[in-house]
Structures are given as C-alpha cells and as structure tokens.
PDB file of N, CA and C in Angstrom:
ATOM      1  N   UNK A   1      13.393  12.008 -16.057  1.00  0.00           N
ATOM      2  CA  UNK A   1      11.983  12.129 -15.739  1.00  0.00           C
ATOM      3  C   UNK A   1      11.233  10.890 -16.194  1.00  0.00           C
ATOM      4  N   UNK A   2      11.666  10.027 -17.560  1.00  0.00           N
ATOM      5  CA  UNK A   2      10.831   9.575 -18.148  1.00  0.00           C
ATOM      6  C   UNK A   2      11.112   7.666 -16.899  1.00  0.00           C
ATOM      7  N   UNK A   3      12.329   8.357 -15.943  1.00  0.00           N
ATOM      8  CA  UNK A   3      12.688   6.791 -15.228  1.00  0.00           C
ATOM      9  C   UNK A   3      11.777   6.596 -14.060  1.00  0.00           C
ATOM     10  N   UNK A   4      11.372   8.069 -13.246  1.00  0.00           N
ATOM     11  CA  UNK A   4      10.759   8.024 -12.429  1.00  0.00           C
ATOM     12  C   UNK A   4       9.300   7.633 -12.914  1.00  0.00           C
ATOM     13  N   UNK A   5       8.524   8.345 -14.231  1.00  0.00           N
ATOM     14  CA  UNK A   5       7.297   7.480 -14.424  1.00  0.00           C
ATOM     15  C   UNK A   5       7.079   5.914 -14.897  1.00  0.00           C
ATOM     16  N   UNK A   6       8.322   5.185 -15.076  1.00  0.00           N
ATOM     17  CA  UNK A   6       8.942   3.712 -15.055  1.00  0.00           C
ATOM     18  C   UNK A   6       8.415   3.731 -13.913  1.00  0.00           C
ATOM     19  N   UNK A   7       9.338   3.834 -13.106  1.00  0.00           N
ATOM     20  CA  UNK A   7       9.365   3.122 -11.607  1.00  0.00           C
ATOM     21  C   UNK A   7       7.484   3.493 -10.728  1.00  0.00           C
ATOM     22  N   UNK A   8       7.031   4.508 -11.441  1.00  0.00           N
ATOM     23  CA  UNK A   8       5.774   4.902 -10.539  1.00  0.00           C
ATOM     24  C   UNK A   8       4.871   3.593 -11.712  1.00  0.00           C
ATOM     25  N   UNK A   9       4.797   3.481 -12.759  1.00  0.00           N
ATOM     26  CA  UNK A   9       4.334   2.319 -12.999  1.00  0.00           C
ATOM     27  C   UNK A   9       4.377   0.677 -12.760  1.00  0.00           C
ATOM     28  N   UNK A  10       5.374   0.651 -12.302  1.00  0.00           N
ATOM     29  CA  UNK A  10       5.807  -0.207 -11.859  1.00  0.00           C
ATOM     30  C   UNK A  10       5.330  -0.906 -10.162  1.00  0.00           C
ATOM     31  N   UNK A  11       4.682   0.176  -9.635  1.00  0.00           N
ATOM     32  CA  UNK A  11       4.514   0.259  -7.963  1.00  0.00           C
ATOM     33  C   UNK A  11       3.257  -0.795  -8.118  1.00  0.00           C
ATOM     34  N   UNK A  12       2.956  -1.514  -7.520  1.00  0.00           N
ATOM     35  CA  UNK A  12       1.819  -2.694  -7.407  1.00  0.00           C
ATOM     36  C   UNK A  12       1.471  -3.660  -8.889  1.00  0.00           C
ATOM     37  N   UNK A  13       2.641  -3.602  -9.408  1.00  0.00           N
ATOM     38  CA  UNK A  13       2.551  -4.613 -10.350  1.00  0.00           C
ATOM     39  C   UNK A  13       1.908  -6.333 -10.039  1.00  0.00           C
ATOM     40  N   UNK A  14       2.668  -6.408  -8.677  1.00  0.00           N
ATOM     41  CA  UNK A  14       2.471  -7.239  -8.099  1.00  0.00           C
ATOM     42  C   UNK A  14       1.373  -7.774  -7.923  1.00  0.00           C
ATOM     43  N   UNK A  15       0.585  -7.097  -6.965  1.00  0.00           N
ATOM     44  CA  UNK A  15      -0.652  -6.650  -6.689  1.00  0.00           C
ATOM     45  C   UNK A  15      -1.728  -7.162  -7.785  1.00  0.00           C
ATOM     46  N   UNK A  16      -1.366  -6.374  -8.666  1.00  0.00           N
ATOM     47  CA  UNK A  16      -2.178  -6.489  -9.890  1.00  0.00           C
ATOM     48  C   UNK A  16      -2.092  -7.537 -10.519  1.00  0.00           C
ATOM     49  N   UNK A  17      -0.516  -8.408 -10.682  1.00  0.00           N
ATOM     50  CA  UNK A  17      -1.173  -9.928 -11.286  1.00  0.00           C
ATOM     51  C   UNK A  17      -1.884 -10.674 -10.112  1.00  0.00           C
ATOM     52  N   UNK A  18      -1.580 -10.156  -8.868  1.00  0.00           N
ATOM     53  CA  UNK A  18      -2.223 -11.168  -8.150  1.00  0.00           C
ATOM     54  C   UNK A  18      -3.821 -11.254  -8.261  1.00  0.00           C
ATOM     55  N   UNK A  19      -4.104  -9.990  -8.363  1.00  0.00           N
ATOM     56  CA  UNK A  19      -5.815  -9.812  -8.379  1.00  0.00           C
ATOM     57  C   UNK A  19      -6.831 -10.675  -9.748  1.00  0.00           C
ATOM     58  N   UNK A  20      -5.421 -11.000 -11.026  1.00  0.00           N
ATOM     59  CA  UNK A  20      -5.750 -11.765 -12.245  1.00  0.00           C
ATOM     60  C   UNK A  20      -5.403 -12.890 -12.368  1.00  0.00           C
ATOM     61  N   UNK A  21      -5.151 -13.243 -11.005  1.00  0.00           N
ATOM     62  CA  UNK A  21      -4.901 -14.883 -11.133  1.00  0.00           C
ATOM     63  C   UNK A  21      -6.254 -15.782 -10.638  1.00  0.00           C
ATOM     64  N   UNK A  22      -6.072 -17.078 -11.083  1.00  0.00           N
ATOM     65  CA  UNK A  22      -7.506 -17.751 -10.982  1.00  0.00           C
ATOM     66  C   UNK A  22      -7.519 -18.616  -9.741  1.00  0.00           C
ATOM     67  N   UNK A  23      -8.460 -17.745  -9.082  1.00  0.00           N
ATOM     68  CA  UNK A  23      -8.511 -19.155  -7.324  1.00  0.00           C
ATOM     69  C   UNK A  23      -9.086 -20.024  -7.565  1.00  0.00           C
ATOM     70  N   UNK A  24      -9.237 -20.725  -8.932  1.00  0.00           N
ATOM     71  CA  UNK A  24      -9.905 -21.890  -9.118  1.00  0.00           C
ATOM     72  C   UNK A  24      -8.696 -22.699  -8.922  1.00  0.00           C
ATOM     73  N   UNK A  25      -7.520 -22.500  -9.096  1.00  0.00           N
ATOM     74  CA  UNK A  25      -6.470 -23.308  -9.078  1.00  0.00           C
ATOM     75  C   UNK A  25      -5.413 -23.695  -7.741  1.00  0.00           C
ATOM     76  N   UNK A  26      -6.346 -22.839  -6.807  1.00  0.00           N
ATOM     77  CA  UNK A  26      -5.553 -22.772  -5.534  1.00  0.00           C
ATOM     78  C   UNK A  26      -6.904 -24.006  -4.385  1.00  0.00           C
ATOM     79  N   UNK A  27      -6.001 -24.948  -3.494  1.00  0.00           N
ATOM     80  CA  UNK A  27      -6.421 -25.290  -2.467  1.00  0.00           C
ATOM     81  C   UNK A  27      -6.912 -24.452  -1.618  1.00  0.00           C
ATOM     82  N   UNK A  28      -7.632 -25.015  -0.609  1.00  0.00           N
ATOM     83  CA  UNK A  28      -8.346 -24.359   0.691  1.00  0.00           C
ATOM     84  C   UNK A  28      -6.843 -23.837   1.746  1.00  0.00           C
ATOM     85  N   UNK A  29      -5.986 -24.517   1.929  1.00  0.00           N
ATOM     86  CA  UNK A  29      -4.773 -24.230   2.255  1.00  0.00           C
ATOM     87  C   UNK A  29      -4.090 -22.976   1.507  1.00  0.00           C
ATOM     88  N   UNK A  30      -4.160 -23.310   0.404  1.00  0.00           N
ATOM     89  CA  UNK A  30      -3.880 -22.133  -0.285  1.00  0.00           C
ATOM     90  C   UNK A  30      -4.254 -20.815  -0.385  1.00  0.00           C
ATOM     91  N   UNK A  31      -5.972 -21.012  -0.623  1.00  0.00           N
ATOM     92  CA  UNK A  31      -6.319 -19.648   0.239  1.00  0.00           C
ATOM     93  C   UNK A  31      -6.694 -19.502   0.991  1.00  0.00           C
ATOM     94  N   UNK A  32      -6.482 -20.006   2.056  1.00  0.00           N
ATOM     95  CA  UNK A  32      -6.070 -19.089   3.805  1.00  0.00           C
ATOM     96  C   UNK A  32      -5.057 -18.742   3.778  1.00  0.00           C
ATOM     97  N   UNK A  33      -3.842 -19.509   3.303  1.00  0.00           N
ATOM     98  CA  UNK A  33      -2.122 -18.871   3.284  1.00  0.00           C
ATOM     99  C   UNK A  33      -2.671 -17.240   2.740  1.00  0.00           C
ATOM    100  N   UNK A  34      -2.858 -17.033   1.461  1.00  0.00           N
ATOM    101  CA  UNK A  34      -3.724 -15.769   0.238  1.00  0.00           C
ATOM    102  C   UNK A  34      -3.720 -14.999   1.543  1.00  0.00           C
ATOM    103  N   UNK A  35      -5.067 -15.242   2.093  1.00  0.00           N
ATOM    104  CA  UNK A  35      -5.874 -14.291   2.602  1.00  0.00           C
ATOM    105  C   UNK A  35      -4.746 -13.898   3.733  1.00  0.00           C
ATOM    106  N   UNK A  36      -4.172 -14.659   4.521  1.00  0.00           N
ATOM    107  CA  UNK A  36      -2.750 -14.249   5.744  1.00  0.00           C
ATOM    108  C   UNK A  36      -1.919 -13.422   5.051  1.00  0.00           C
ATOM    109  N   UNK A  37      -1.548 -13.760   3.992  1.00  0.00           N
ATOM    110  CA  UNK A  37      -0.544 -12.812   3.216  1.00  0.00           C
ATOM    111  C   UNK A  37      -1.085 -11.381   2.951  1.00  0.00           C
ATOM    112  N   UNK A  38      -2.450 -11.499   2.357  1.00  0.00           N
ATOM    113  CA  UNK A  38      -3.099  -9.903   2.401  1.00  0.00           C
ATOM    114  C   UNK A  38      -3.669  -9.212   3.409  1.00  0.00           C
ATOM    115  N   UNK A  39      -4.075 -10.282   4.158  1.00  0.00           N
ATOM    116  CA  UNK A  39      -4.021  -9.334   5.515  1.00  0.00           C
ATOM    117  C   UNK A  39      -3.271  -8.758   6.503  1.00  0.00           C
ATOM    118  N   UNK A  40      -1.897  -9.630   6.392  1.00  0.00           N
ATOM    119  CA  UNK A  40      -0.435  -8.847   6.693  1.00  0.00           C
ATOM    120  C   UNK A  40      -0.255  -7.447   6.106  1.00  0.00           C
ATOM    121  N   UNK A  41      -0.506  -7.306   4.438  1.00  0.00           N
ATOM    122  CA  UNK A  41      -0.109  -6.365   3.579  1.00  0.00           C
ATOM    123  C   UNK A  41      -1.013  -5.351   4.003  1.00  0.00           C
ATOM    124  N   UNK A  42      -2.382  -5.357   4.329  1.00  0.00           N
ATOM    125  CA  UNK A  42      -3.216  -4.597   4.549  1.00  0.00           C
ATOM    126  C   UNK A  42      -3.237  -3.777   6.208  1.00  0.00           C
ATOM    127  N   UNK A  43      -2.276  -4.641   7.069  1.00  0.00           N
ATOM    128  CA  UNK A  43      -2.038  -4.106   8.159  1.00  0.00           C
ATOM    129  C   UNK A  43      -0.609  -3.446   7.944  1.00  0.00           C
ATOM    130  N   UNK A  44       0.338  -3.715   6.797  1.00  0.00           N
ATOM    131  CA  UNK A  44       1.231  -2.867   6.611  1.00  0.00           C
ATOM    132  C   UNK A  44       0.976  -1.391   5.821  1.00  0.00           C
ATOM    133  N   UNK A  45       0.025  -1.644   4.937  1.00  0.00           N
ATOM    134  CA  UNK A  45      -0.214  -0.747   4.541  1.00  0.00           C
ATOM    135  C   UNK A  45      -0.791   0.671   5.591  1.00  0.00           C
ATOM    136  N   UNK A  46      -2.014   0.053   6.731  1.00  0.00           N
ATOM    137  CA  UNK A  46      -2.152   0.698   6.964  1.00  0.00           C
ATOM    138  C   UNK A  46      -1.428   1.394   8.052  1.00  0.00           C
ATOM    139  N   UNK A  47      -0.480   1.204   8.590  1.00  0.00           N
ATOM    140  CA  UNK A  47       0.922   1.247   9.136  1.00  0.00           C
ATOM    141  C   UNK A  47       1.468   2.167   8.571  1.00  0.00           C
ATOM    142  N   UNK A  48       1.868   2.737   7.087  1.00  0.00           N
ATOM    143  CA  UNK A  48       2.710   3.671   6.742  1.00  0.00           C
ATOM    144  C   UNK A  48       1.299   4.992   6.160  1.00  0.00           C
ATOM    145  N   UNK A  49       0.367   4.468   6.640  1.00  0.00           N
ATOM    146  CA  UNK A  49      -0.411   5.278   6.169  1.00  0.00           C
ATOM    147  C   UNK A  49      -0.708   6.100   7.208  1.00  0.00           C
ATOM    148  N   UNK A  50      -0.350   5.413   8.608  1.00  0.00           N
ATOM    149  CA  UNK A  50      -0.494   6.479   9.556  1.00  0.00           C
ATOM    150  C   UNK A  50       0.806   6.825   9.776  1.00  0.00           C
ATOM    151  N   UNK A  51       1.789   6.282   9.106  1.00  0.00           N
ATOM    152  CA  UNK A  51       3.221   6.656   9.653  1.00  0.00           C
ATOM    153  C   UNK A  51       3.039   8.402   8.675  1.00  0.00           C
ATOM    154  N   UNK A  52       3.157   8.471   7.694  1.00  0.00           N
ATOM    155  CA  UNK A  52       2.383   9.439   6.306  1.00  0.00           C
ATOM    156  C   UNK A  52       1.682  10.673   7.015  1.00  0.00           C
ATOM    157  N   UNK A  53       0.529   9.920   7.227  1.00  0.00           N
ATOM    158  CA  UNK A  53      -0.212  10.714   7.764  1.00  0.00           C
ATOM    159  C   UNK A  53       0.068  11.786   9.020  1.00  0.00           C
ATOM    160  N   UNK A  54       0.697  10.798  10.088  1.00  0.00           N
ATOM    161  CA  UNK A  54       1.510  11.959  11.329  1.00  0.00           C
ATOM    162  C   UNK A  54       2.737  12.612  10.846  1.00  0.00           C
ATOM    163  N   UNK A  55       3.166  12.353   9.516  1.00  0.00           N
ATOM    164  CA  UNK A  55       4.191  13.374   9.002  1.00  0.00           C
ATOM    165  C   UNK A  55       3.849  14.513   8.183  1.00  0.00           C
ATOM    166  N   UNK A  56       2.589  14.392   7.856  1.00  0.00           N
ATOM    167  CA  UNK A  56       1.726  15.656   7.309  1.00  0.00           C
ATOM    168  C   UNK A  56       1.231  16.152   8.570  1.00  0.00           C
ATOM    169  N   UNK A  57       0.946  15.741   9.039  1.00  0.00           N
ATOM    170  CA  UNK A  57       0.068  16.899  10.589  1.00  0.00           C
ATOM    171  C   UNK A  57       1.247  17.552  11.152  1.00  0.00           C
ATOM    172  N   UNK A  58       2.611  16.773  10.776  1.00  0.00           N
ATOM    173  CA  UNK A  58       3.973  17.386  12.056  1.00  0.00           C
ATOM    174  C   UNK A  58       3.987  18.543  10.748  1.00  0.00           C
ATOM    175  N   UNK A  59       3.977  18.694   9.519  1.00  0.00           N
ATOM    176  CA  UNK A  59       4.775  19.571   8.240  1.00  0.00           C
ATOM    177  C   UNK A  59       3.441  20.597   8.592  1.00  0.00           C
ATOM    178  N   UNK A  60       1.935  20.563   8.278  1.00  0.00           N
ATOM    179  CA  UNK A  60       1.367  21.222   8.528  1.00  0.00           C
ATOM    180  C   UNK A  60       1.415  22.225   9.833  1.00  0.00           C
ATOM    181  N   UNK A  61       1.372  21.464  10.912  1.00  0.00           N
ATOM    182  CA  UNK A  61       1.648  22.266  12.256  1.00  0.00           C
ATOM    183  C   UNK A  61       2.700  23.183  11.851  1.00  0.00           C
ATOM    184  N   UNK A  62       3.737  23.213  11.430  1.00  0.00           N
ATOM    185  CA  UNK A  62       4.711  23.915  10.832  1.00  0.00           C
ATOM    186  C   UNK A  62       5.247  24.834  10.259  1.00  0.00           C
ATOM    187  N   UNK A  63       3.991  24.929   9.134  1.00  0.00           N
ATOM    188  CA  UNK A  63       4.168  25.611   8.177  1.00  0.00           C
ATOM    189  C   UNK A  63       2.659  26.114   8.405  1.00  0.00           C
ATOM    190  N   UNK A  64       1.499  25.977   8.973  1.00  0.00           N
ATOM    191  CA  UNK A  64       0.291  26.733   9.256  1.00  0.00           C
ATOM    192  C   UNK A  64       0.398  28.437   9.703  1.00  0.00           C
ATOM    193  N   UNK A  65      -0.080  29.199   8.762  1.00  0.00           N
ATOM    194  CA  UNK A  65      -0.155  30.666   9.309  1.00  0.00           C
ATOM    195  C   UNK A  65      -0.873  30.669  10.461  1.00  0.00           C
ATOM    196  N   UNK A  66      -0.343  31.457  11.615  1.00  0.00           N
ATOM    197  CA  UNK A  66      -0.652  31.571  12.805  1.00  0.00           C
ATOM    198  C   UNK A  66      -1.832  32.345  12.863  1.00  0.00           C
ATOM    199  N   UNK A  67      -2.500  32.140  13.475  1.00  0.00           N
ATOM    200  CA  UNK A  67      -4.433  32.771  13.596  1.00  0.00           C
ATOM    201  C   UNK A  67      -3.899  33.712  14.130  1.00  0.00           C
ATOM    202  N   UNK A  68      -4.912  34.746  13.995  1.00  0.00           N
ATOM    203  CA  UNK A  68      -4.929  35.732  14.713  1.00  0.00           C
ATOM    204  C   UNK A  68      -5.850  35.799  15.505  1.00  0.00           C
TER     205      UNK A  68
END
C-alpha cells in the first residue's frame, strides 16, 4: 500500500519542477519551444480526459437502475 502512495506522489513531479524553474534563464526560442511542449501536453491531456470520460458514461449506462 505504502508503494502505491510512492508512485501517486510521484505523478507530475515533473510538472512541478517545471512550474519552479526561472524563465529568466530561457531565450525567446526557448520559450516558444516551452509553450509547444505544453501545449502538446495540454492537448494530450485533454485527450485521455475524454478518453476517461466516455469510459464512465459506457460503466454508468451499465450499471444505471432502469427508470421506471
């Protein structure tokens, strides 16, 4: 138990140094590359969020008590 709350801490580590790093040190090149890279991530993200999401509406449909 105590590996899985490892690994759930662990999820956007990444993320998170990136948000504490200083764009004083990055070129104009540099951040447009930044901003391409997070806006990739942000169209992936929202990608499994509808992938997620139509797998809760298929489990719900499913398992919903039938109206009467």
């Amino acid at each position: 138990m105590e590996e899985a709350e490892e690994a759930r801490r662990g999820r956007g580590a990444a993320l998170d140094l990136a948000l504490r790093e200083d764009l004083d040190l990055f070129s104009l090149d540099d951040l447009a590359d930044r901003i391409g890279f997070l806006e990739a991530e942000i169209t992936r993200c929202r990608a499994q969020m509808a992938t997620k999401a139509a797998g809760r509406e298929a489990a719900d449909a499913l398992f919903r008590k039938p109206e009467d």
